[in-house]
C-alpha atoms as a PDB file:
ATOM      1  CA  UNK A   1       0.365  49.593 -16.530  1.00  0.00           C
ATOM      2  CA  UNK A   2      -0.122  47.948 -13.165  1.00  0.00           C
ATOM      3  CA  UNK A   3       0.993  44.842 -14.990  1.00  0.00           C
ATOM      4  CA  UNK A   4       3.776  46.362 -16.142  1.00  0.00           C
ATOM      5  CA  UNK A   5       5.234  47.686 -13.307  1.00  0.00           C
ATOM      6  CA  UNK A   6       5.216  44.474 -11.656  1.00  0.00           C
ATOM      7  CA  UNK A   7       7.161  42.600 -14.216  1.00  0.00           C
ATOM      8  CA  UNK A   8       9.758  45.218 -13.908  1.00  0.00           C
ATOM      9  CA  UNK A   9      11.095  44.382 -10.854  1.00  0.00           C
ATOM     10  CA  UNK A  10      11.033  40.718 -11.681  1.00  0.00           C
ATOM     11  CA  UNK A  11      13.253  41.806 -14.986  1.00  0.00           C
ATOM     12  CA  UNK A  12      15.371  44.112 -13.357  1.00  0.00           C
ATOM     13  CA  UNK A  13      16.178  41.885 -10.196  1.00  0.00           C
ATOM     14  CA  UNK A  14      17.006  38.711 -13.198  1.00  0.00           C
ATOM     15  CA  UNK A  15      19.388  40.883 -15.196  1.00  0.00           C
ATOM     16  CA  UNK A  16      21.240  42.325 -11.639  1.00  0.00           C
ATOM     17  CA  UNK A  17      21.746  38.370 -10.915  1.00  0.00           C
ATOM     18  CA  UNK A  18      22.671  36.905 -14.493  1.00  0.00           C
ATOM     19  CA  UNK A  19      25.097  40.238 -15.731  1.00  0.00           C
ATOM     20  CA  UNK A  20      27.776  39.542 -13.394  1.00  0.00           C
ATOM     21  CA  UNK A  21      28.358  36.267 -13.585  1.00  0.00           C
ATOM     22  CA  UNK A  22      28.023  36.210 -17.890  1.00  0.00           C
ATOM     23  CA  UNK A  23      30.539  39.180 -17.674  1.00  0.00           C
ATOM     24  CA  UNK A  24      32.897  37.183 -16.114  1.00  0.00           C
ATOM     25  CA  UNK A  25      32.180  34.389 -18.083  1.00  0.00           C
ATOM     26  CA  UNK A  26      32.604  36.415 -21.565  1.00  0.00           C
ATOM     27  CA  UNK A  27      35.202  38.867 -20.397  1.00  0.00           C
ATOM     28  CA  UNK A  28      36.987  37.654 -17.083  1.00  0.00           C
ATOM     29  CA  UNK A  29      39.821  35.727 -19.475  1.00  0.00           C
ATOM     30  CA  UNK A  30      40.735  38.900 -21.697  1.00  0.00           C
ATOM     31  CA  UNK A  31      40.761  40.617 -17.772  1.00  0.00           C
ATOM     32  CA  UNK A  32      42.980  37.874 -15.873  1.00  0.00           C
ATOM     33  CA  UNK A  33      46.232  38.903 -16.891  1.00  0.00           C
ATOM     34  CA  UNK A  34      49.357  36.546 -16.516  1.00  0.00           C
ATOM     35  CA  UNK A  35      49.780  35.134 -13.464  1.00  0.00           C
ATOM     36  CA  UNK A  36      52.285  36.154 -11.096  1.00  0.00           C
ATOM     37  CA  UNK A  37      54.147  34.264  -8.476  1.00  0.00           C
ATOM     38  CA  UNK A  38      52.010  32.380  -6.101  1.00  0.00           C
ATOM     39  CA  UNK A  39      51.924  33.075  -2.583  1.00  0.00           C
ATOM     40  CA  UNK A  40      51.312  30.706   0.637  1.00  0.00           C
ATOM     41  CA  UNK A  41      47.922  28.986   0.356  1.00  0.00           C
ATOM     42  CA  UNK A  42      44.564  30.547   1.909  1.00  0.00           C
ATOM     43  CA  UNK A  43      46.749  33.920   2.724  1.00  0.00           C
ATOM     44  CA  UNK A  44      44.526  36.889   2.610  1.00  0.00           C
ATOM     45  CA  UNK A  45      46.115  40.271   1.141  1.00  0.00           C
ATOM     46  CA  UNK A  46      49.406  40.720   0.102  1.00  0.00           C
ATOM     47  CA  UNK A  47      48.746  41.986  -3.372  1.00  0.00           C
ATOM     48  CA  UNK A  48      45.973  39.025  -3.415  1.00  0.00           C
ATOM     49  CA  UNK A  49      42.405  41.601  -2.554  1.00  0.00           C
ATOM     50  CA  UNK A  50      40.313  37.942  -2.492  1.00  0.00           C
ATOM     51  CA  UNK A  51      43.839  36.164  -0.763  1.00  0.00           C
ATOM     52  CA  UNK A  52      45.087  33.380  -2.423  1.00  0.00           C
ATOM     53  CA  UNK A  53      43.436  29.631  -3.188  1.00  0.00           C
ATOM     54  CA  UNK A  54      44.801  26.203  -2.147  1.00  0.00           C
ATOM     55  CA  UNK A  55      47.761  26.416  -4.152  1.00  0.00           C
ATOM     56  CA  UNK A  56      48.616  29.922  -3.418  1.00  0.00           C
ATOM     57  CA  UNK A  57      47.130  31.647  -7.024  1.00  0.00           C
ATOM     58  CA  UNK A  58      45.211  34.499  -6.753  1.00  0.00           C
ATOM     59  CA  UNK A  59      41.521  33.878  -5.953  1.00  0.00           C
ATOM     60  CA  UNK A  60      40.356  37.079  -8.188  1.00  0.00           C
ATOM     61  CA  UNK A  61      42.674  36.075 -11.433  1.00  0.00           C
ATOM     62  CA  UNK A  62      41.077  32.276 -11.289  1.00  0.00           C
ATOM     63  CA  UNK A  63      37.434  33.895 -10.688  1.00  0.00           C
ATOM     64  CA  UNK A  64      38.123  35.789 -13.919  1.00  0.00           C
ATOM     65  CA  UNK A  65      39.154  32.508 -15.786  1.00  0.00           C
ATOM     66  CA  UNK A  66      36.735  30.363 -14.267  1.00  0.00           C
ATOM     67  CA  UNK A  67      33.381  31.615 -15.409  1.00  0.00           C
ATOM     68  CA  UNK A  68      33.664  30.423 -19.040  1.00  0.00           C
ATOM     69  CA  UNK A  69      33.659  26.520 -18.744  1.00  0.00           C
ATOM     70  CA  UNK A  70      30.804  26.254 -16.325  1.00  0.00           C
ATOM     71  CA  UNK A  71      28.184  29.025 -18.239  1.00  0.00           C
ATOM     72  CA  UNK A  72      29.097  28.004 -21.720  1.00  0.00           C
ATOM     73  CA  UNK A  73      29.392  23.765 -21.419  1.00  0.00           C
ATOM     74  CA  UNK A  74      25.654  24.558 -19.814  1.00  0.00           C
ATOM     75  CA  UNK A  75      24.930  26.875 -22.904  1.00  0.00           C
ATOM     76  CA  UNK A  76      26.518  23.944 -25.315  1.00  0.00           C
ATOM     77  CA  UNK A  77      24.887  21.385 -23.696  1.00  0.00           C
ATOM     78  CA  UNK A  78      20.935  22.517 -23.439  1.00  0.00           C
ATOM     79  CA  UNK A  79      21.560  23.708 -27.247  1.00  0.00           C
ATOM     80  CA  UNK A  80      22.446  19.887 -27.939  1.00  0.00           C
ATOM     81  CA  UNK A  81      19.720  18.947 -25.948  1.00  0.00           C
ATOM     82  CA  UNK A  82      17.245  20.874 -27.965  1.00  0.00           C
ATOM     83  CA  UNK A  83      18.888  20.068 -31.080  1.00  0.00           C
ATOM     84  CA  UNK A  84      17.648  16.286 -30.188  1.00  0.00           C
ATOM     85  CA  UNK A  85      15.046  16.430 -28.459  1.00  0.00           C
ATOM     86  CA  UNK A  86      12.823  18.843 -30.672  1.00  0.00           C
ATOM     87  CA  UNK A  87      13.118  16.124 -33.616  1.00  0.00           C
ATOM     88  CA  UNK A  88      12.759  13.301 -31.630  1.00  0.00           C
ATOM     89  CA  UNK A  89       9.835  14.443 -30.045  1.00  0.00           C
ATOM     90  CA  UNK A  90       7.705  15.436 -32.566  1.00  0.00           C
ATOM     91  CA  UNK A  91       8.467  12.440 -34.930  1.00  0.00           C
ATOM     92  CA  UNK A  92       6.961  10.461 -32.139  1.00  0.00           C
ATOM     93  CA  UNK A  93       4.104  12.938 -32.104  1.00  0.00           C
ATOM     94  CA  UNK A  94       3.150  13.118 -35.536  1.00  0.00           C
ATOM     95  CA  UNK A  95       4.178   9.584 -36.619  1.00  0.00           C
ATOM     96  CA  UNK A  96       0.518   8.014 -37.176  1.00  0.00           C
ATOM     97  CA  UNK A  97       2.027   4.579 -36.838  1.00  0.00           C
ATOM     98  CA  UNK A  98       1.844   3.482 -33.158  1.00  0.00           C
ATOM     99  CA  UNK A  99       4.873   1.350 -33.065  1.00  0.00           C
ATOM    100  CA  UNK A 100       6.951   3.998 -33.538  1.00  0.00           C
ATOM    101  CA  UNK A 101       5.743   6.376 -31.293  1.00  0.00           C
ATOM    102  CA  UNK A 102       6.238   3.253 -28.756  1.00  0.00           C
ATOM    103  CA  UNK A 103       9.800   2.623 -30.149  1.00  0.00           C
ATOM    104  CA  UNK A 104      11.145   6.109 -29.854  1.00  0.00           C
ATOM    105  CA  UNK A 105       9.361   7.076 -26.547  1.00  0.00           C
ATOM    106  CA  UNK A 106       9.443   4.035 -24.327  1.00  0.00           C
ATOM    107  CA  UNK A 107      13.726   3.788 -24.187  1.00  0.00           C
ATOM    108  CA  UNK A 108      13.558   7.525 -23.002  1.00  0.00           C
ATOM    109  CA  UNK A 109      11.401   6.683 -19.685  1.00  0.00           C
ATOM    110  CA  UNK A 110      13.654   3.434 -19.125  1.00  0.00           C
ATOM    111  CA  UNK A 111      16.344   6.427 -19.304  1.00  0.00           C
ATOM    112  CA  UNK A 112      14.586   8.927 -17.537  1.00  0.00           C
ATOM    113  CA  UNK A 113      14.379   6.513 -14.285  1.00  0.00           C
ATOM    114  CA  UNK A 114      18.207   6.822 -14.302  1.00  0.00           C
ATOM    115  CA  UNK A 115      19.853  10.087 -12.365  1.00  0.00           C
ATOM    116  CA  UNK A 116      21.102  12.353 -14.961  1.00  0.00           C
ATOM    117  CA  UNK A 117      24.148  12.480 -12.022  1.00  0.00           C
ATOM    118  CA  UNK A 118      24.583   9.076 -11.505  1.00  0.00           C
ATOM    119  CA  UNK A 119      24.008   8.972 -15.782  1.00  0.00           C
ATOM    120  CA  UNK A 120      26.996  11.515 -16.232  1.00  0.00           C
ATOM    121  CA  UNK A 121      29.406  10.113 -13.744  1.00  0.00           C
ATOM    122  CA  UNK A 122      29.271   5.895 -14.995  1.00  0.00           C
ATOM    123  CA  UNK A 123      30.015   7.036 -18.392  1.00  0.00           C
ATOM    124  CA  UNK A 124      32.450   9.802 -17.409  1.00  0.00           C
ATOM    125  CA  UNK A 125      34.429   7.596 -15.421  1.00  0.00           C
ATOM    126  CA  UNK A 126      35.865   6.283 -18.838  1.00  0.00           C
ATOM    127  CA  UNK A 127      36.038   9.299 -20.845  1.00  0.00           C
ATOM    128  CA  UNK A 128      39.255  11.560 -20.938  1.00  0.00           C
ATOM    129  CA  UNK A 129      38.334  14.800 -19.050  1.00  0.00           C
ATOM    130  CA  UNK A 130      37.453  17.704 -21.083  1.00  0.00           C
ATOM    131  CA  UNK A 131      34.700  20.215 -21.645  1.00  0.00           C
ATOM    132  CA  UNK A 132      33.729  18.812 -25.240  1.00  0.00           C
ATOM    133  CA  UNK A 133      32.999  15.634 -23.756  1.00  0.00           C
ATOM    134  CA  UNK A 134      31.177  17.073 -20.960  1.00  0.00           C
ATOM    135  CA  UNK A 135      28.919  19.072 -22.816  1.00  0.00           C
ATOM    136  CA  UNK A 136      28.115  15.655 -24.288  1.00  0.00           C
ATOM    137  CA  UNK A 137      27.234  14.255 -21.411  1.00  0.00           C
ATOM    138  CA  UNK A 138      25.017  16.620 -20.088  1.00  0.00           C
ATOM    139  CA  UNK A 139      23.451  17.363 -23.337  1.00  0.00           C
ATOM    140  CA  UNK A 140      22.559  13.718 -23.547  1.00  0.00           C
ATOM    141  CA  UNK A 141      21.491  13.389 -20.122  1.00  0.00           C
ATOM    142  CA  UNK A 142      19.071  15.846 -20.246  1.00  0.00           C
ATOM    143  CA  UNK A 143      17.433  14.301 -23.873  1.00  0.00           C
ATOM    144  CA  UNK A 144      14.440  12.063 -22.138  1.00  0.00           C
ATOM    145  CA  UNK A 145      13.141  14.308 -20.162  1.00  0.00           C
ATOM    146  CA  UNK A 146      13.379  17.107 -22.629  1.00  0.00           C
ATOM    147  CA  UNK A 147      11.982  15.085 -25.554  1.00  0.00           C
ATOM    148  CA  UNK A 148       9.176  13.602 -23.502  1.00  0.00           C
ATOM    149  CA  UNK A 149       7.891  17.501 -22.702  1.00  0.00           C
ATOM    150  CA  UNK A 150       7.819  17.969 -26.706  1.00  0.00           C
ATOM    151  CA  UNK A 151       6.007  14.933 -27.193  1.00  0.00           C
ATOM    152  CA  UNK A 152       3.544  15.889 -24.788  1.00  0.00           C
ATOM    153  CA  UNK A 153       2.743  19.201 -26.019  1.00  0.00           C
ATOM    154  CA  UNK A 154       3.750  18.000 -29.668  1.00  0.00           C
ATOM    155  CA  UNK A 155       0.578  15.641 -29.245  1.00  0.00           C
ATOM    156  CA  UNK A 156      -1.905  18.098 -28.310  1.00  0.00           C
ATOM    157  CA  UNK A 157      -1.154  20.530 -30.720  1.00  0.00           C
ATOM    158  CA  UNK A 158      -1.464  18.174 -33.752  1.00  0.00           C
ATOM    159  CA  UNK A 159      -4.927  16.990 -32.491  1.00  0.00           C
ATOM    160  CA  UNK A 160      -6.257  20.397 -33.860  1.00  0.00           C
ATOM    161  CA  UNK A 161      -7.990  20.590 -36.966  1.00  0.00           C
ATOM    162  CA  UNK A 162      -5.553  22.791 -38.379  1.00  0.00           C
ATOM    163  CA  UNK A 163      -2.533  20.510 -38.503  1.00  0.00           C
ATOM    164  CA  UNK A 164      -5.260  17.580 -40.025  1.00  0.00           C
ATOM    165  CA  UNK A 165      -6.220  20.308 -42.664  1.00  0.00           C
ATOM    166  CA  UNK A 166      -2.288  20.964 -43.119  1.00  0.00           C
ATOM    167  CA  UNK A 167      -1.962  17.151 -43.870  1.00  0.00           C
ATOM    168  CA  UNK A 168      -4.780  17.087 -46.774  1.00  0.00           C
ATOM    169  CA  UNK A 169      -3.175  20.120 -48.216  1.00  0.00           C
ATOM    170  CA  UNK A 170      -0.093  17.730 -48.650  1.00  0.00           C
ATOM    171  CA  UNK A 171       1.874  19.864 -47.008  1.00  0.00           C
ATOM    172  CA  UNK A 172       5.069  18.666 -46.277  1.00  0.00           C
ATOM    173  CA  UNK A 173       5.802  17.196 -42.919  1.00  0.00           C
ATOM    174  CA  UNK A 174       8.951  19.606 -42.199  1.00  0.00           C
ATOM    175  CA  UNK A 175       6.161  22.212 -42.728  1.00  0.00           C
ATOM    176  CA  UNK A 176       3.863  20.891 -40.547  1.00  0.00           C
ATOM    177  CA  UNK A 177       5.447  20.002 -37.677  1.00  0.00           C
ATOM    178  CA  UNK A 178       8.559  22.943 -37.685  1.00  0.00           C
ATOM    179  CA  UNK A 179       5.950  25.387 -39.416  1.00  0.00           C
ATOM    180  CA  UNK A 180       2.916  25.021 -37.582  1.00  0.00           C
ATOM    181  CA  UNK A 181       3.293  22.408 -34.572  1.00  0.00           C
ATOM    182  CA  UNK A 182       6.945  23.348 -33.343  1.00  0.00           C
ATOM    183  CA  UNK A 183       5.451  27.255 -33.876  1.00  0.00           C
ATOM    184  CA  UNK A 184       3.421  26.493 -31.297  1.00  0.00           C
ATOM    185  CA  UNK A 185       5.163  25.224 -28.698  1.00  0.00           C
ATOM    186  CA  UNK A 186       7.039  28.542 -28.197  1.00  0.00           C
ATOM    187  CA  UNK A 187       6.323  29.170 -25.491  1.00  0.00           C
ATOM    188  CA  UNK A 188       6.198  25.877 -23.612  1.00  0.00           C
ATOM    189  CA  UNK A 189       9.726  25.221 -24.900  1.00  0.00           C
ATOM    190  CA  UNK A 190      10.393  29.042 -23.616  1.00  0.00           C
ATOM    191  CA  UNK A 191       9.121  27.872 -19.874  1.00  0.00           C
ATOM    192  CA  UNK A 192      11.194  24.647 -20.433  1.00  0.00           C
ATOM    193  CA  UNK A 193      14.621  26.264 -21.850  1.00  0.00           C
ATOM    194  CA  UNK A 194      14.897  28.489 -18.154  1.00  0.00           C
ATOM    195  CA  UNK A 195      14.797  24.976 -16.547  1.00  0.00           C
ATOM    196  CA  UNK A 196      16.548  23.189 -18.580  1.00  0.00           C
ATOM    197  CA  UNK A 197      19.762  25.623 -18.445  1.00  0.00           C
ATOM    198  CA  UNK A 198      19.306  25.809 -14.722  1.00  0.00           C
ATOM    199  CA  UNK A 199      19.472  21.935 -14.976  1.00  0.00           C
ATOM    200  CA  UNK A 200      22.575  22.094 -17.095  1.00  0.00           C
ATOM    201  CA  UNK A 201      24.262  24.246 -15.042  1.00  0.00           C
ATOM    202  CA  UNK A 202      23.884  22.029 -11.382  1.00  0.00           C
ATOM    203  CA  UNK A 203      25.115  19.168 -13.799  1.00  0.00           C
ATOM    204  CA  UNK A 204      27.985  20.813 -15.094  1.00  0.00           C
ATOM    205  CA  UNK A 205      28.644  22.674 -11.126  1.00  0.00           C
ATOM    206  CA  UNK A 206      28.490  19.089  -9.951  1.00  0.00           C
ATOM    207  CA  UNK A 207      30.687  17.249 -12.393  1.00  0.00           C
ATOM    208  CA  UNK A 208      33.052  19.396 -12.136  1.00  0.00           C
ATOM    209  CA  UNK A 209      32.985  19.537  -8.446  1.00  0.00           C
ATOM    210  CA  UNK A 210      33.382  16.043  -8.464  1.00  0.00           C
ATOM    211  CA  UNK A 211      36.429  15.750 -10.442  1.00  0.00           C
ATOM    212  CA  UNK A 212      34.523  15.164 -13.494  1.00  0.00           C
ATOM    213  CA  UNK A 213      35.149  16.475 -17.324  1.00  0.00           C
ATOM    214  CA  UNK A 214      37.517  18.987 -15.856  1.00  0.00           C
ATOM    215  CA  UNK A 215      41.452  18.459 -14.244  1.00  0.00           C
ATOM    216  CA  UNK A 216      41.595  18.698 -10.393  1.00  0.00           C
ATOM    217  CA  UNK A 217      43.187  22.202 -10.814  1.00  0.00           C
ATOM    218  CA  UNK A 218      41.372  23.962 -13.068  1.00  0.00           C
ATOM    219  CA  UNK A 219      40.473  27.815 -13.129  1.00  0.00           C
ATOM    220  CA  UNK A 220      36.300  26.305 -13.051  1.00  0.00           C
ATOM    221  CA  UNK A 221      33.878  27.990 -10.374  1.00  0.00           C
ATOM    222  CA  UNK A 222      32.833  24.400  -9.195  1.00  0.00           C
ATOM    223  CA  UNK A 223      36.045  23.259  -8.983  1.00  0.00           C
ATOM    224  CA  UNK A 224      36.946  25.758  -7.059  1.00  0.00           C
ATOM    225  CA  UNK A 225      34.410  25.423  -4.436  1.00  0.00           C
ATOM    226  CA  UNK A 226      35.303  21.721  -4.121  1.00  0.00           C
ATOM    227  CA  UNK A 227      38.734  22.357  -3.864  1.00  0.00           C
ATOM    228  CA  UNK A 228      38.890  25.307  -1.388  1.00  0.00           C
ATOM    229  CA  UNK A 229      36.391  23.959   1.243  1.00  0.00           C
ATOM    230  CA  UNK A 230      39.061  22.685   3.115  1.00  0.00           C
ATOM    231  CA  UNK A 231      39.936  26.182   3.687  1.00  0.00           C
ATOM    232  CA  UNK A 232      36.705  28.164   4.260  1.00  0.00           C
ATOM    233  CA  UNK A 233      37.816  29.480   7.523  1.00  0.00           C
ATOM    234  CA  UNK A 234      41.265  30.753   6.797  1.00  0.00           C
ATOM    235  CA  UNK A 235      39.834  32.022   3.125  1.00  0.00           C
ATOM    236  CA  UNK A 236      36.552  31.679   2.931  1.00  0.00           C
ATOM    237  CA  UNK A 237      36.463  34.255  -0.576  1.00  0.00           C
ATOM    238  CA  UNK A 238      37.626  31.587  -2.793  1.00  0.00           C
ATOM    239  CA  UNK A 239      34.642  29.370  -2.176  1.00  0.00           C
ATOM    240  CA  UNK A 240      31.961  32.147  -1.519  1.00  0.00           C
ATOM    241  CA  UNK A 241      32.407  34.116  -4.432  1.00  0.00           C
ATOM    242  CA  UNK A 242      32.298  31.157  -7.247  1.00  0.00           C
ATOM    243  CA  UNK A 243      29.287  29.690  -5.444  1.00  0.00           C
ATOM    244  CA  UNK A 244      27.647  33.069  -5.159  1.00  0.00           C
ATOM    245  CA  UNK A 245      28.223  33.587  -8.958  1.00  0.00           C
ATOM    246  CA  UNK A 246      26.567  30.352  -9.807  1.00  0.00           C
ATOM    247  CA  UNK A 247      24.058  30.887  -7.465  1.00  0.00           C
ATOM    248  CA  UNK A 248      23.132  34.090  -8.856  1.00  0.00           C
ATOM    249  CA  UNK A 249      23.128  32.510 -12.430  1.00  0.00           C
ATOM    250  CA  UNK A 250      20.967  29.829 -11.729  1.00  0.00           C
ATOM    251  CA  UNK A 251      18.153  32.231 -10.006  1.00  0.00           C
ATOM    252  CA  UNK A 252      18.555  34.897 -12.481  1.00  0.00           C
ATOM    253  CA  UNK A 253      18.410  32.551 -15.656  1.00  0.00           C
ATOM    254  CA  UNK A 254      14.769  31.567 -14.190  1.00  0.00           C
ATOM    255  CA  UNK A 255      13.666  34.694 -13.216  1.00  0.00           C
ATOM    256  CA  UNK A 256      14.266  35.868 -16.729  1.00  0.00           C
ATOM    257  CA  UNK A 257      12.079  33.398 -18.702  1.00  0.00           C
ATOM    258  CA  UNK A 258       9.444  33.618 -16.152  1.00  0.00           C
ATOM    259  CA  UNK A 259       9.133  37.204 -16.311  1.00  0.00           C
ATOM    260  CA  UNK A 260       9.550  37.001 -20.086  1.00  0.00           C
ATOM    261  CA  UNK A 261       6.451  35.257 -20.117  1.00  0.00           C
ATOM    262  CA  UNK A 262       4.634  36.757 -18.168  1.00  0.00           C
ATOM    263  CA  UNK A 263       4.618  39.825 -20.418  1.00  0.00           C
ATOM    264  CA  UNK A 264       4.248  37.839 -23.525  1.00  0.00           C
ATOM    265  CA  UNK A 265       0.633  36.803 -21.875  1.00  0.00           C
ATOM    266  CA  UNK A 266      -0.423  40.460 -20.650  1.00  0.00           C
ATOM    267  CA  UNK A 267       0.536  41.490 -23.828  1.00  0.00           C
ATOM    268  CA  UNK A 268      -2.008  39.054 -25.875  1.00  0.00           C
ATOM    269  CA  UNK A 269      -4.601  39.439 -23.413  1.00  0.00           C
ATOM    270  CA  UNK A 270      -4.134  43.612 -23.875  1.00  0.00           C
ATOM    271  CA  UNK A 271      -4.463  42.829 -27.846  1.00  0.00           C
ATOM    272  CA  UNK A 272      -7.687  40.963 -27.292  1.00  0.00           C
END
């Protein structure tokens, strides 16, 4: 019970941070509206409860529109990242050939020694902008580190004599390492997923605050920041509020798998 109790804060402080900014992010769009005439730029009131941004639109309408391309090119982008690095990690695990494991895992720490930033923006800088290809990006960027923790803890599990008796069974090696090995790395890939998202999410915050995978104008939280700083003193609501919001996403989203599993381990050690 003490337990218990103490998680609860942990999970009720995580879901107060992420539920605003994902109801923004889901609903904010269907909320917005059309937009009406725009007013002078960094004006406060006048119809405008958050004033007006640099071009005069209405801070609140473009907070409501500008939720969805930051939390959901993260979303996209750790799913791709997962989607690669889960299969590329264990066939270096499980391989029993040497030179492979060497093949697939040595490029990835050549990779990993470049920024994922400095990764993002070189190849950006000759792609069209667009969320698509900036999921891509990220997604990609985030691969060698991401594979590198699966073949770490892909390693260790398949050392056990259960995945050797799996393998003179002839069981299949889908089986054994989705099955059994990947089965097993729940909850390391559980610890990883909460940073990996909050990665995503500064990637995608700074891209796009850069100029990067989104137009200069764009209803995007980053974007906005970056493009109303010059006004923070006349208006300072249309860059507090979007950096607040991603703020609060970033800390909640790791809050939430931490505290997840934290009760996932009092509850096994209660069962024993």
């Amino acid at each position: 019970m003490k337990h218990a109790r103490q998680t609860l804060p942990r999970y009720a402080l995580a879901v107060a941070l992420i539920a605003l900014p994902l109801l923004l992010a889901l609903l904010g769009p269907h909320l917005a509206g059309s937009a009406g005439p725009r007013s002078v730029s960094f004006s406060a009131g006048e119809g405008h409860w958050l004033g007006t941004d640099f071009t005069g639109r209405d801070v609140w309408r473009q907070v409501l529109l500008g939720g969805r391309s930051v939390v959901l090119v993260a979303l996209a982008a750790t799913a791709l990242t997962y989607l690669i690095a889960i299969p590329l990690g264990l066939a270096a695990a499980l391989t029993r050939r040497t030179w492979l494991e060497e093949s697939l895992m040595r490029p990835l720490d050549v990779l990993i020694a470049v920024p994922s930033l400095l990764l993002v923006l070189l190849v950006a800088a000759t792609l069209t902008p667009g969320p698509v290809g900036l999921t891509v990006l990220v997604g990609l960027a985030a691969v060698p580190d991401a594979a590198r923790v699966v073949h770490a803890a892909a390693v260790e599990i398949s050392s056990r004599p259960a995945v050797e008796a799996l393998r003179m069974q002839g069981e299949s090696w889908w089986r054994t390492a989705i099955g059994y090995v990947a089965r097993s790395m729940r909850r390391i890939l559980a610890a990883d997923a909460g940073i990996r998202l909050t990665g995503a999410l500064y990637l995608v915050s700074t891209a796009a605050f850069l100029g990067v995978g989104v137009q200069p104008d764009a209803a995007d939280w980053a974007v906005m920041v970056d493009r109303n700083r010059t006004g923070l003193f006349l208006q300072p609501w249309a860059v507090v509020v979007p950096a607040l919001l991603i703020a609060a996403l970033s800390m909640g989203t790791n809050l939430l798998f931490d505290a997840a599993l934290q009760k996932r381990d009092r509850w096994k050690g209660a069962r024993r």
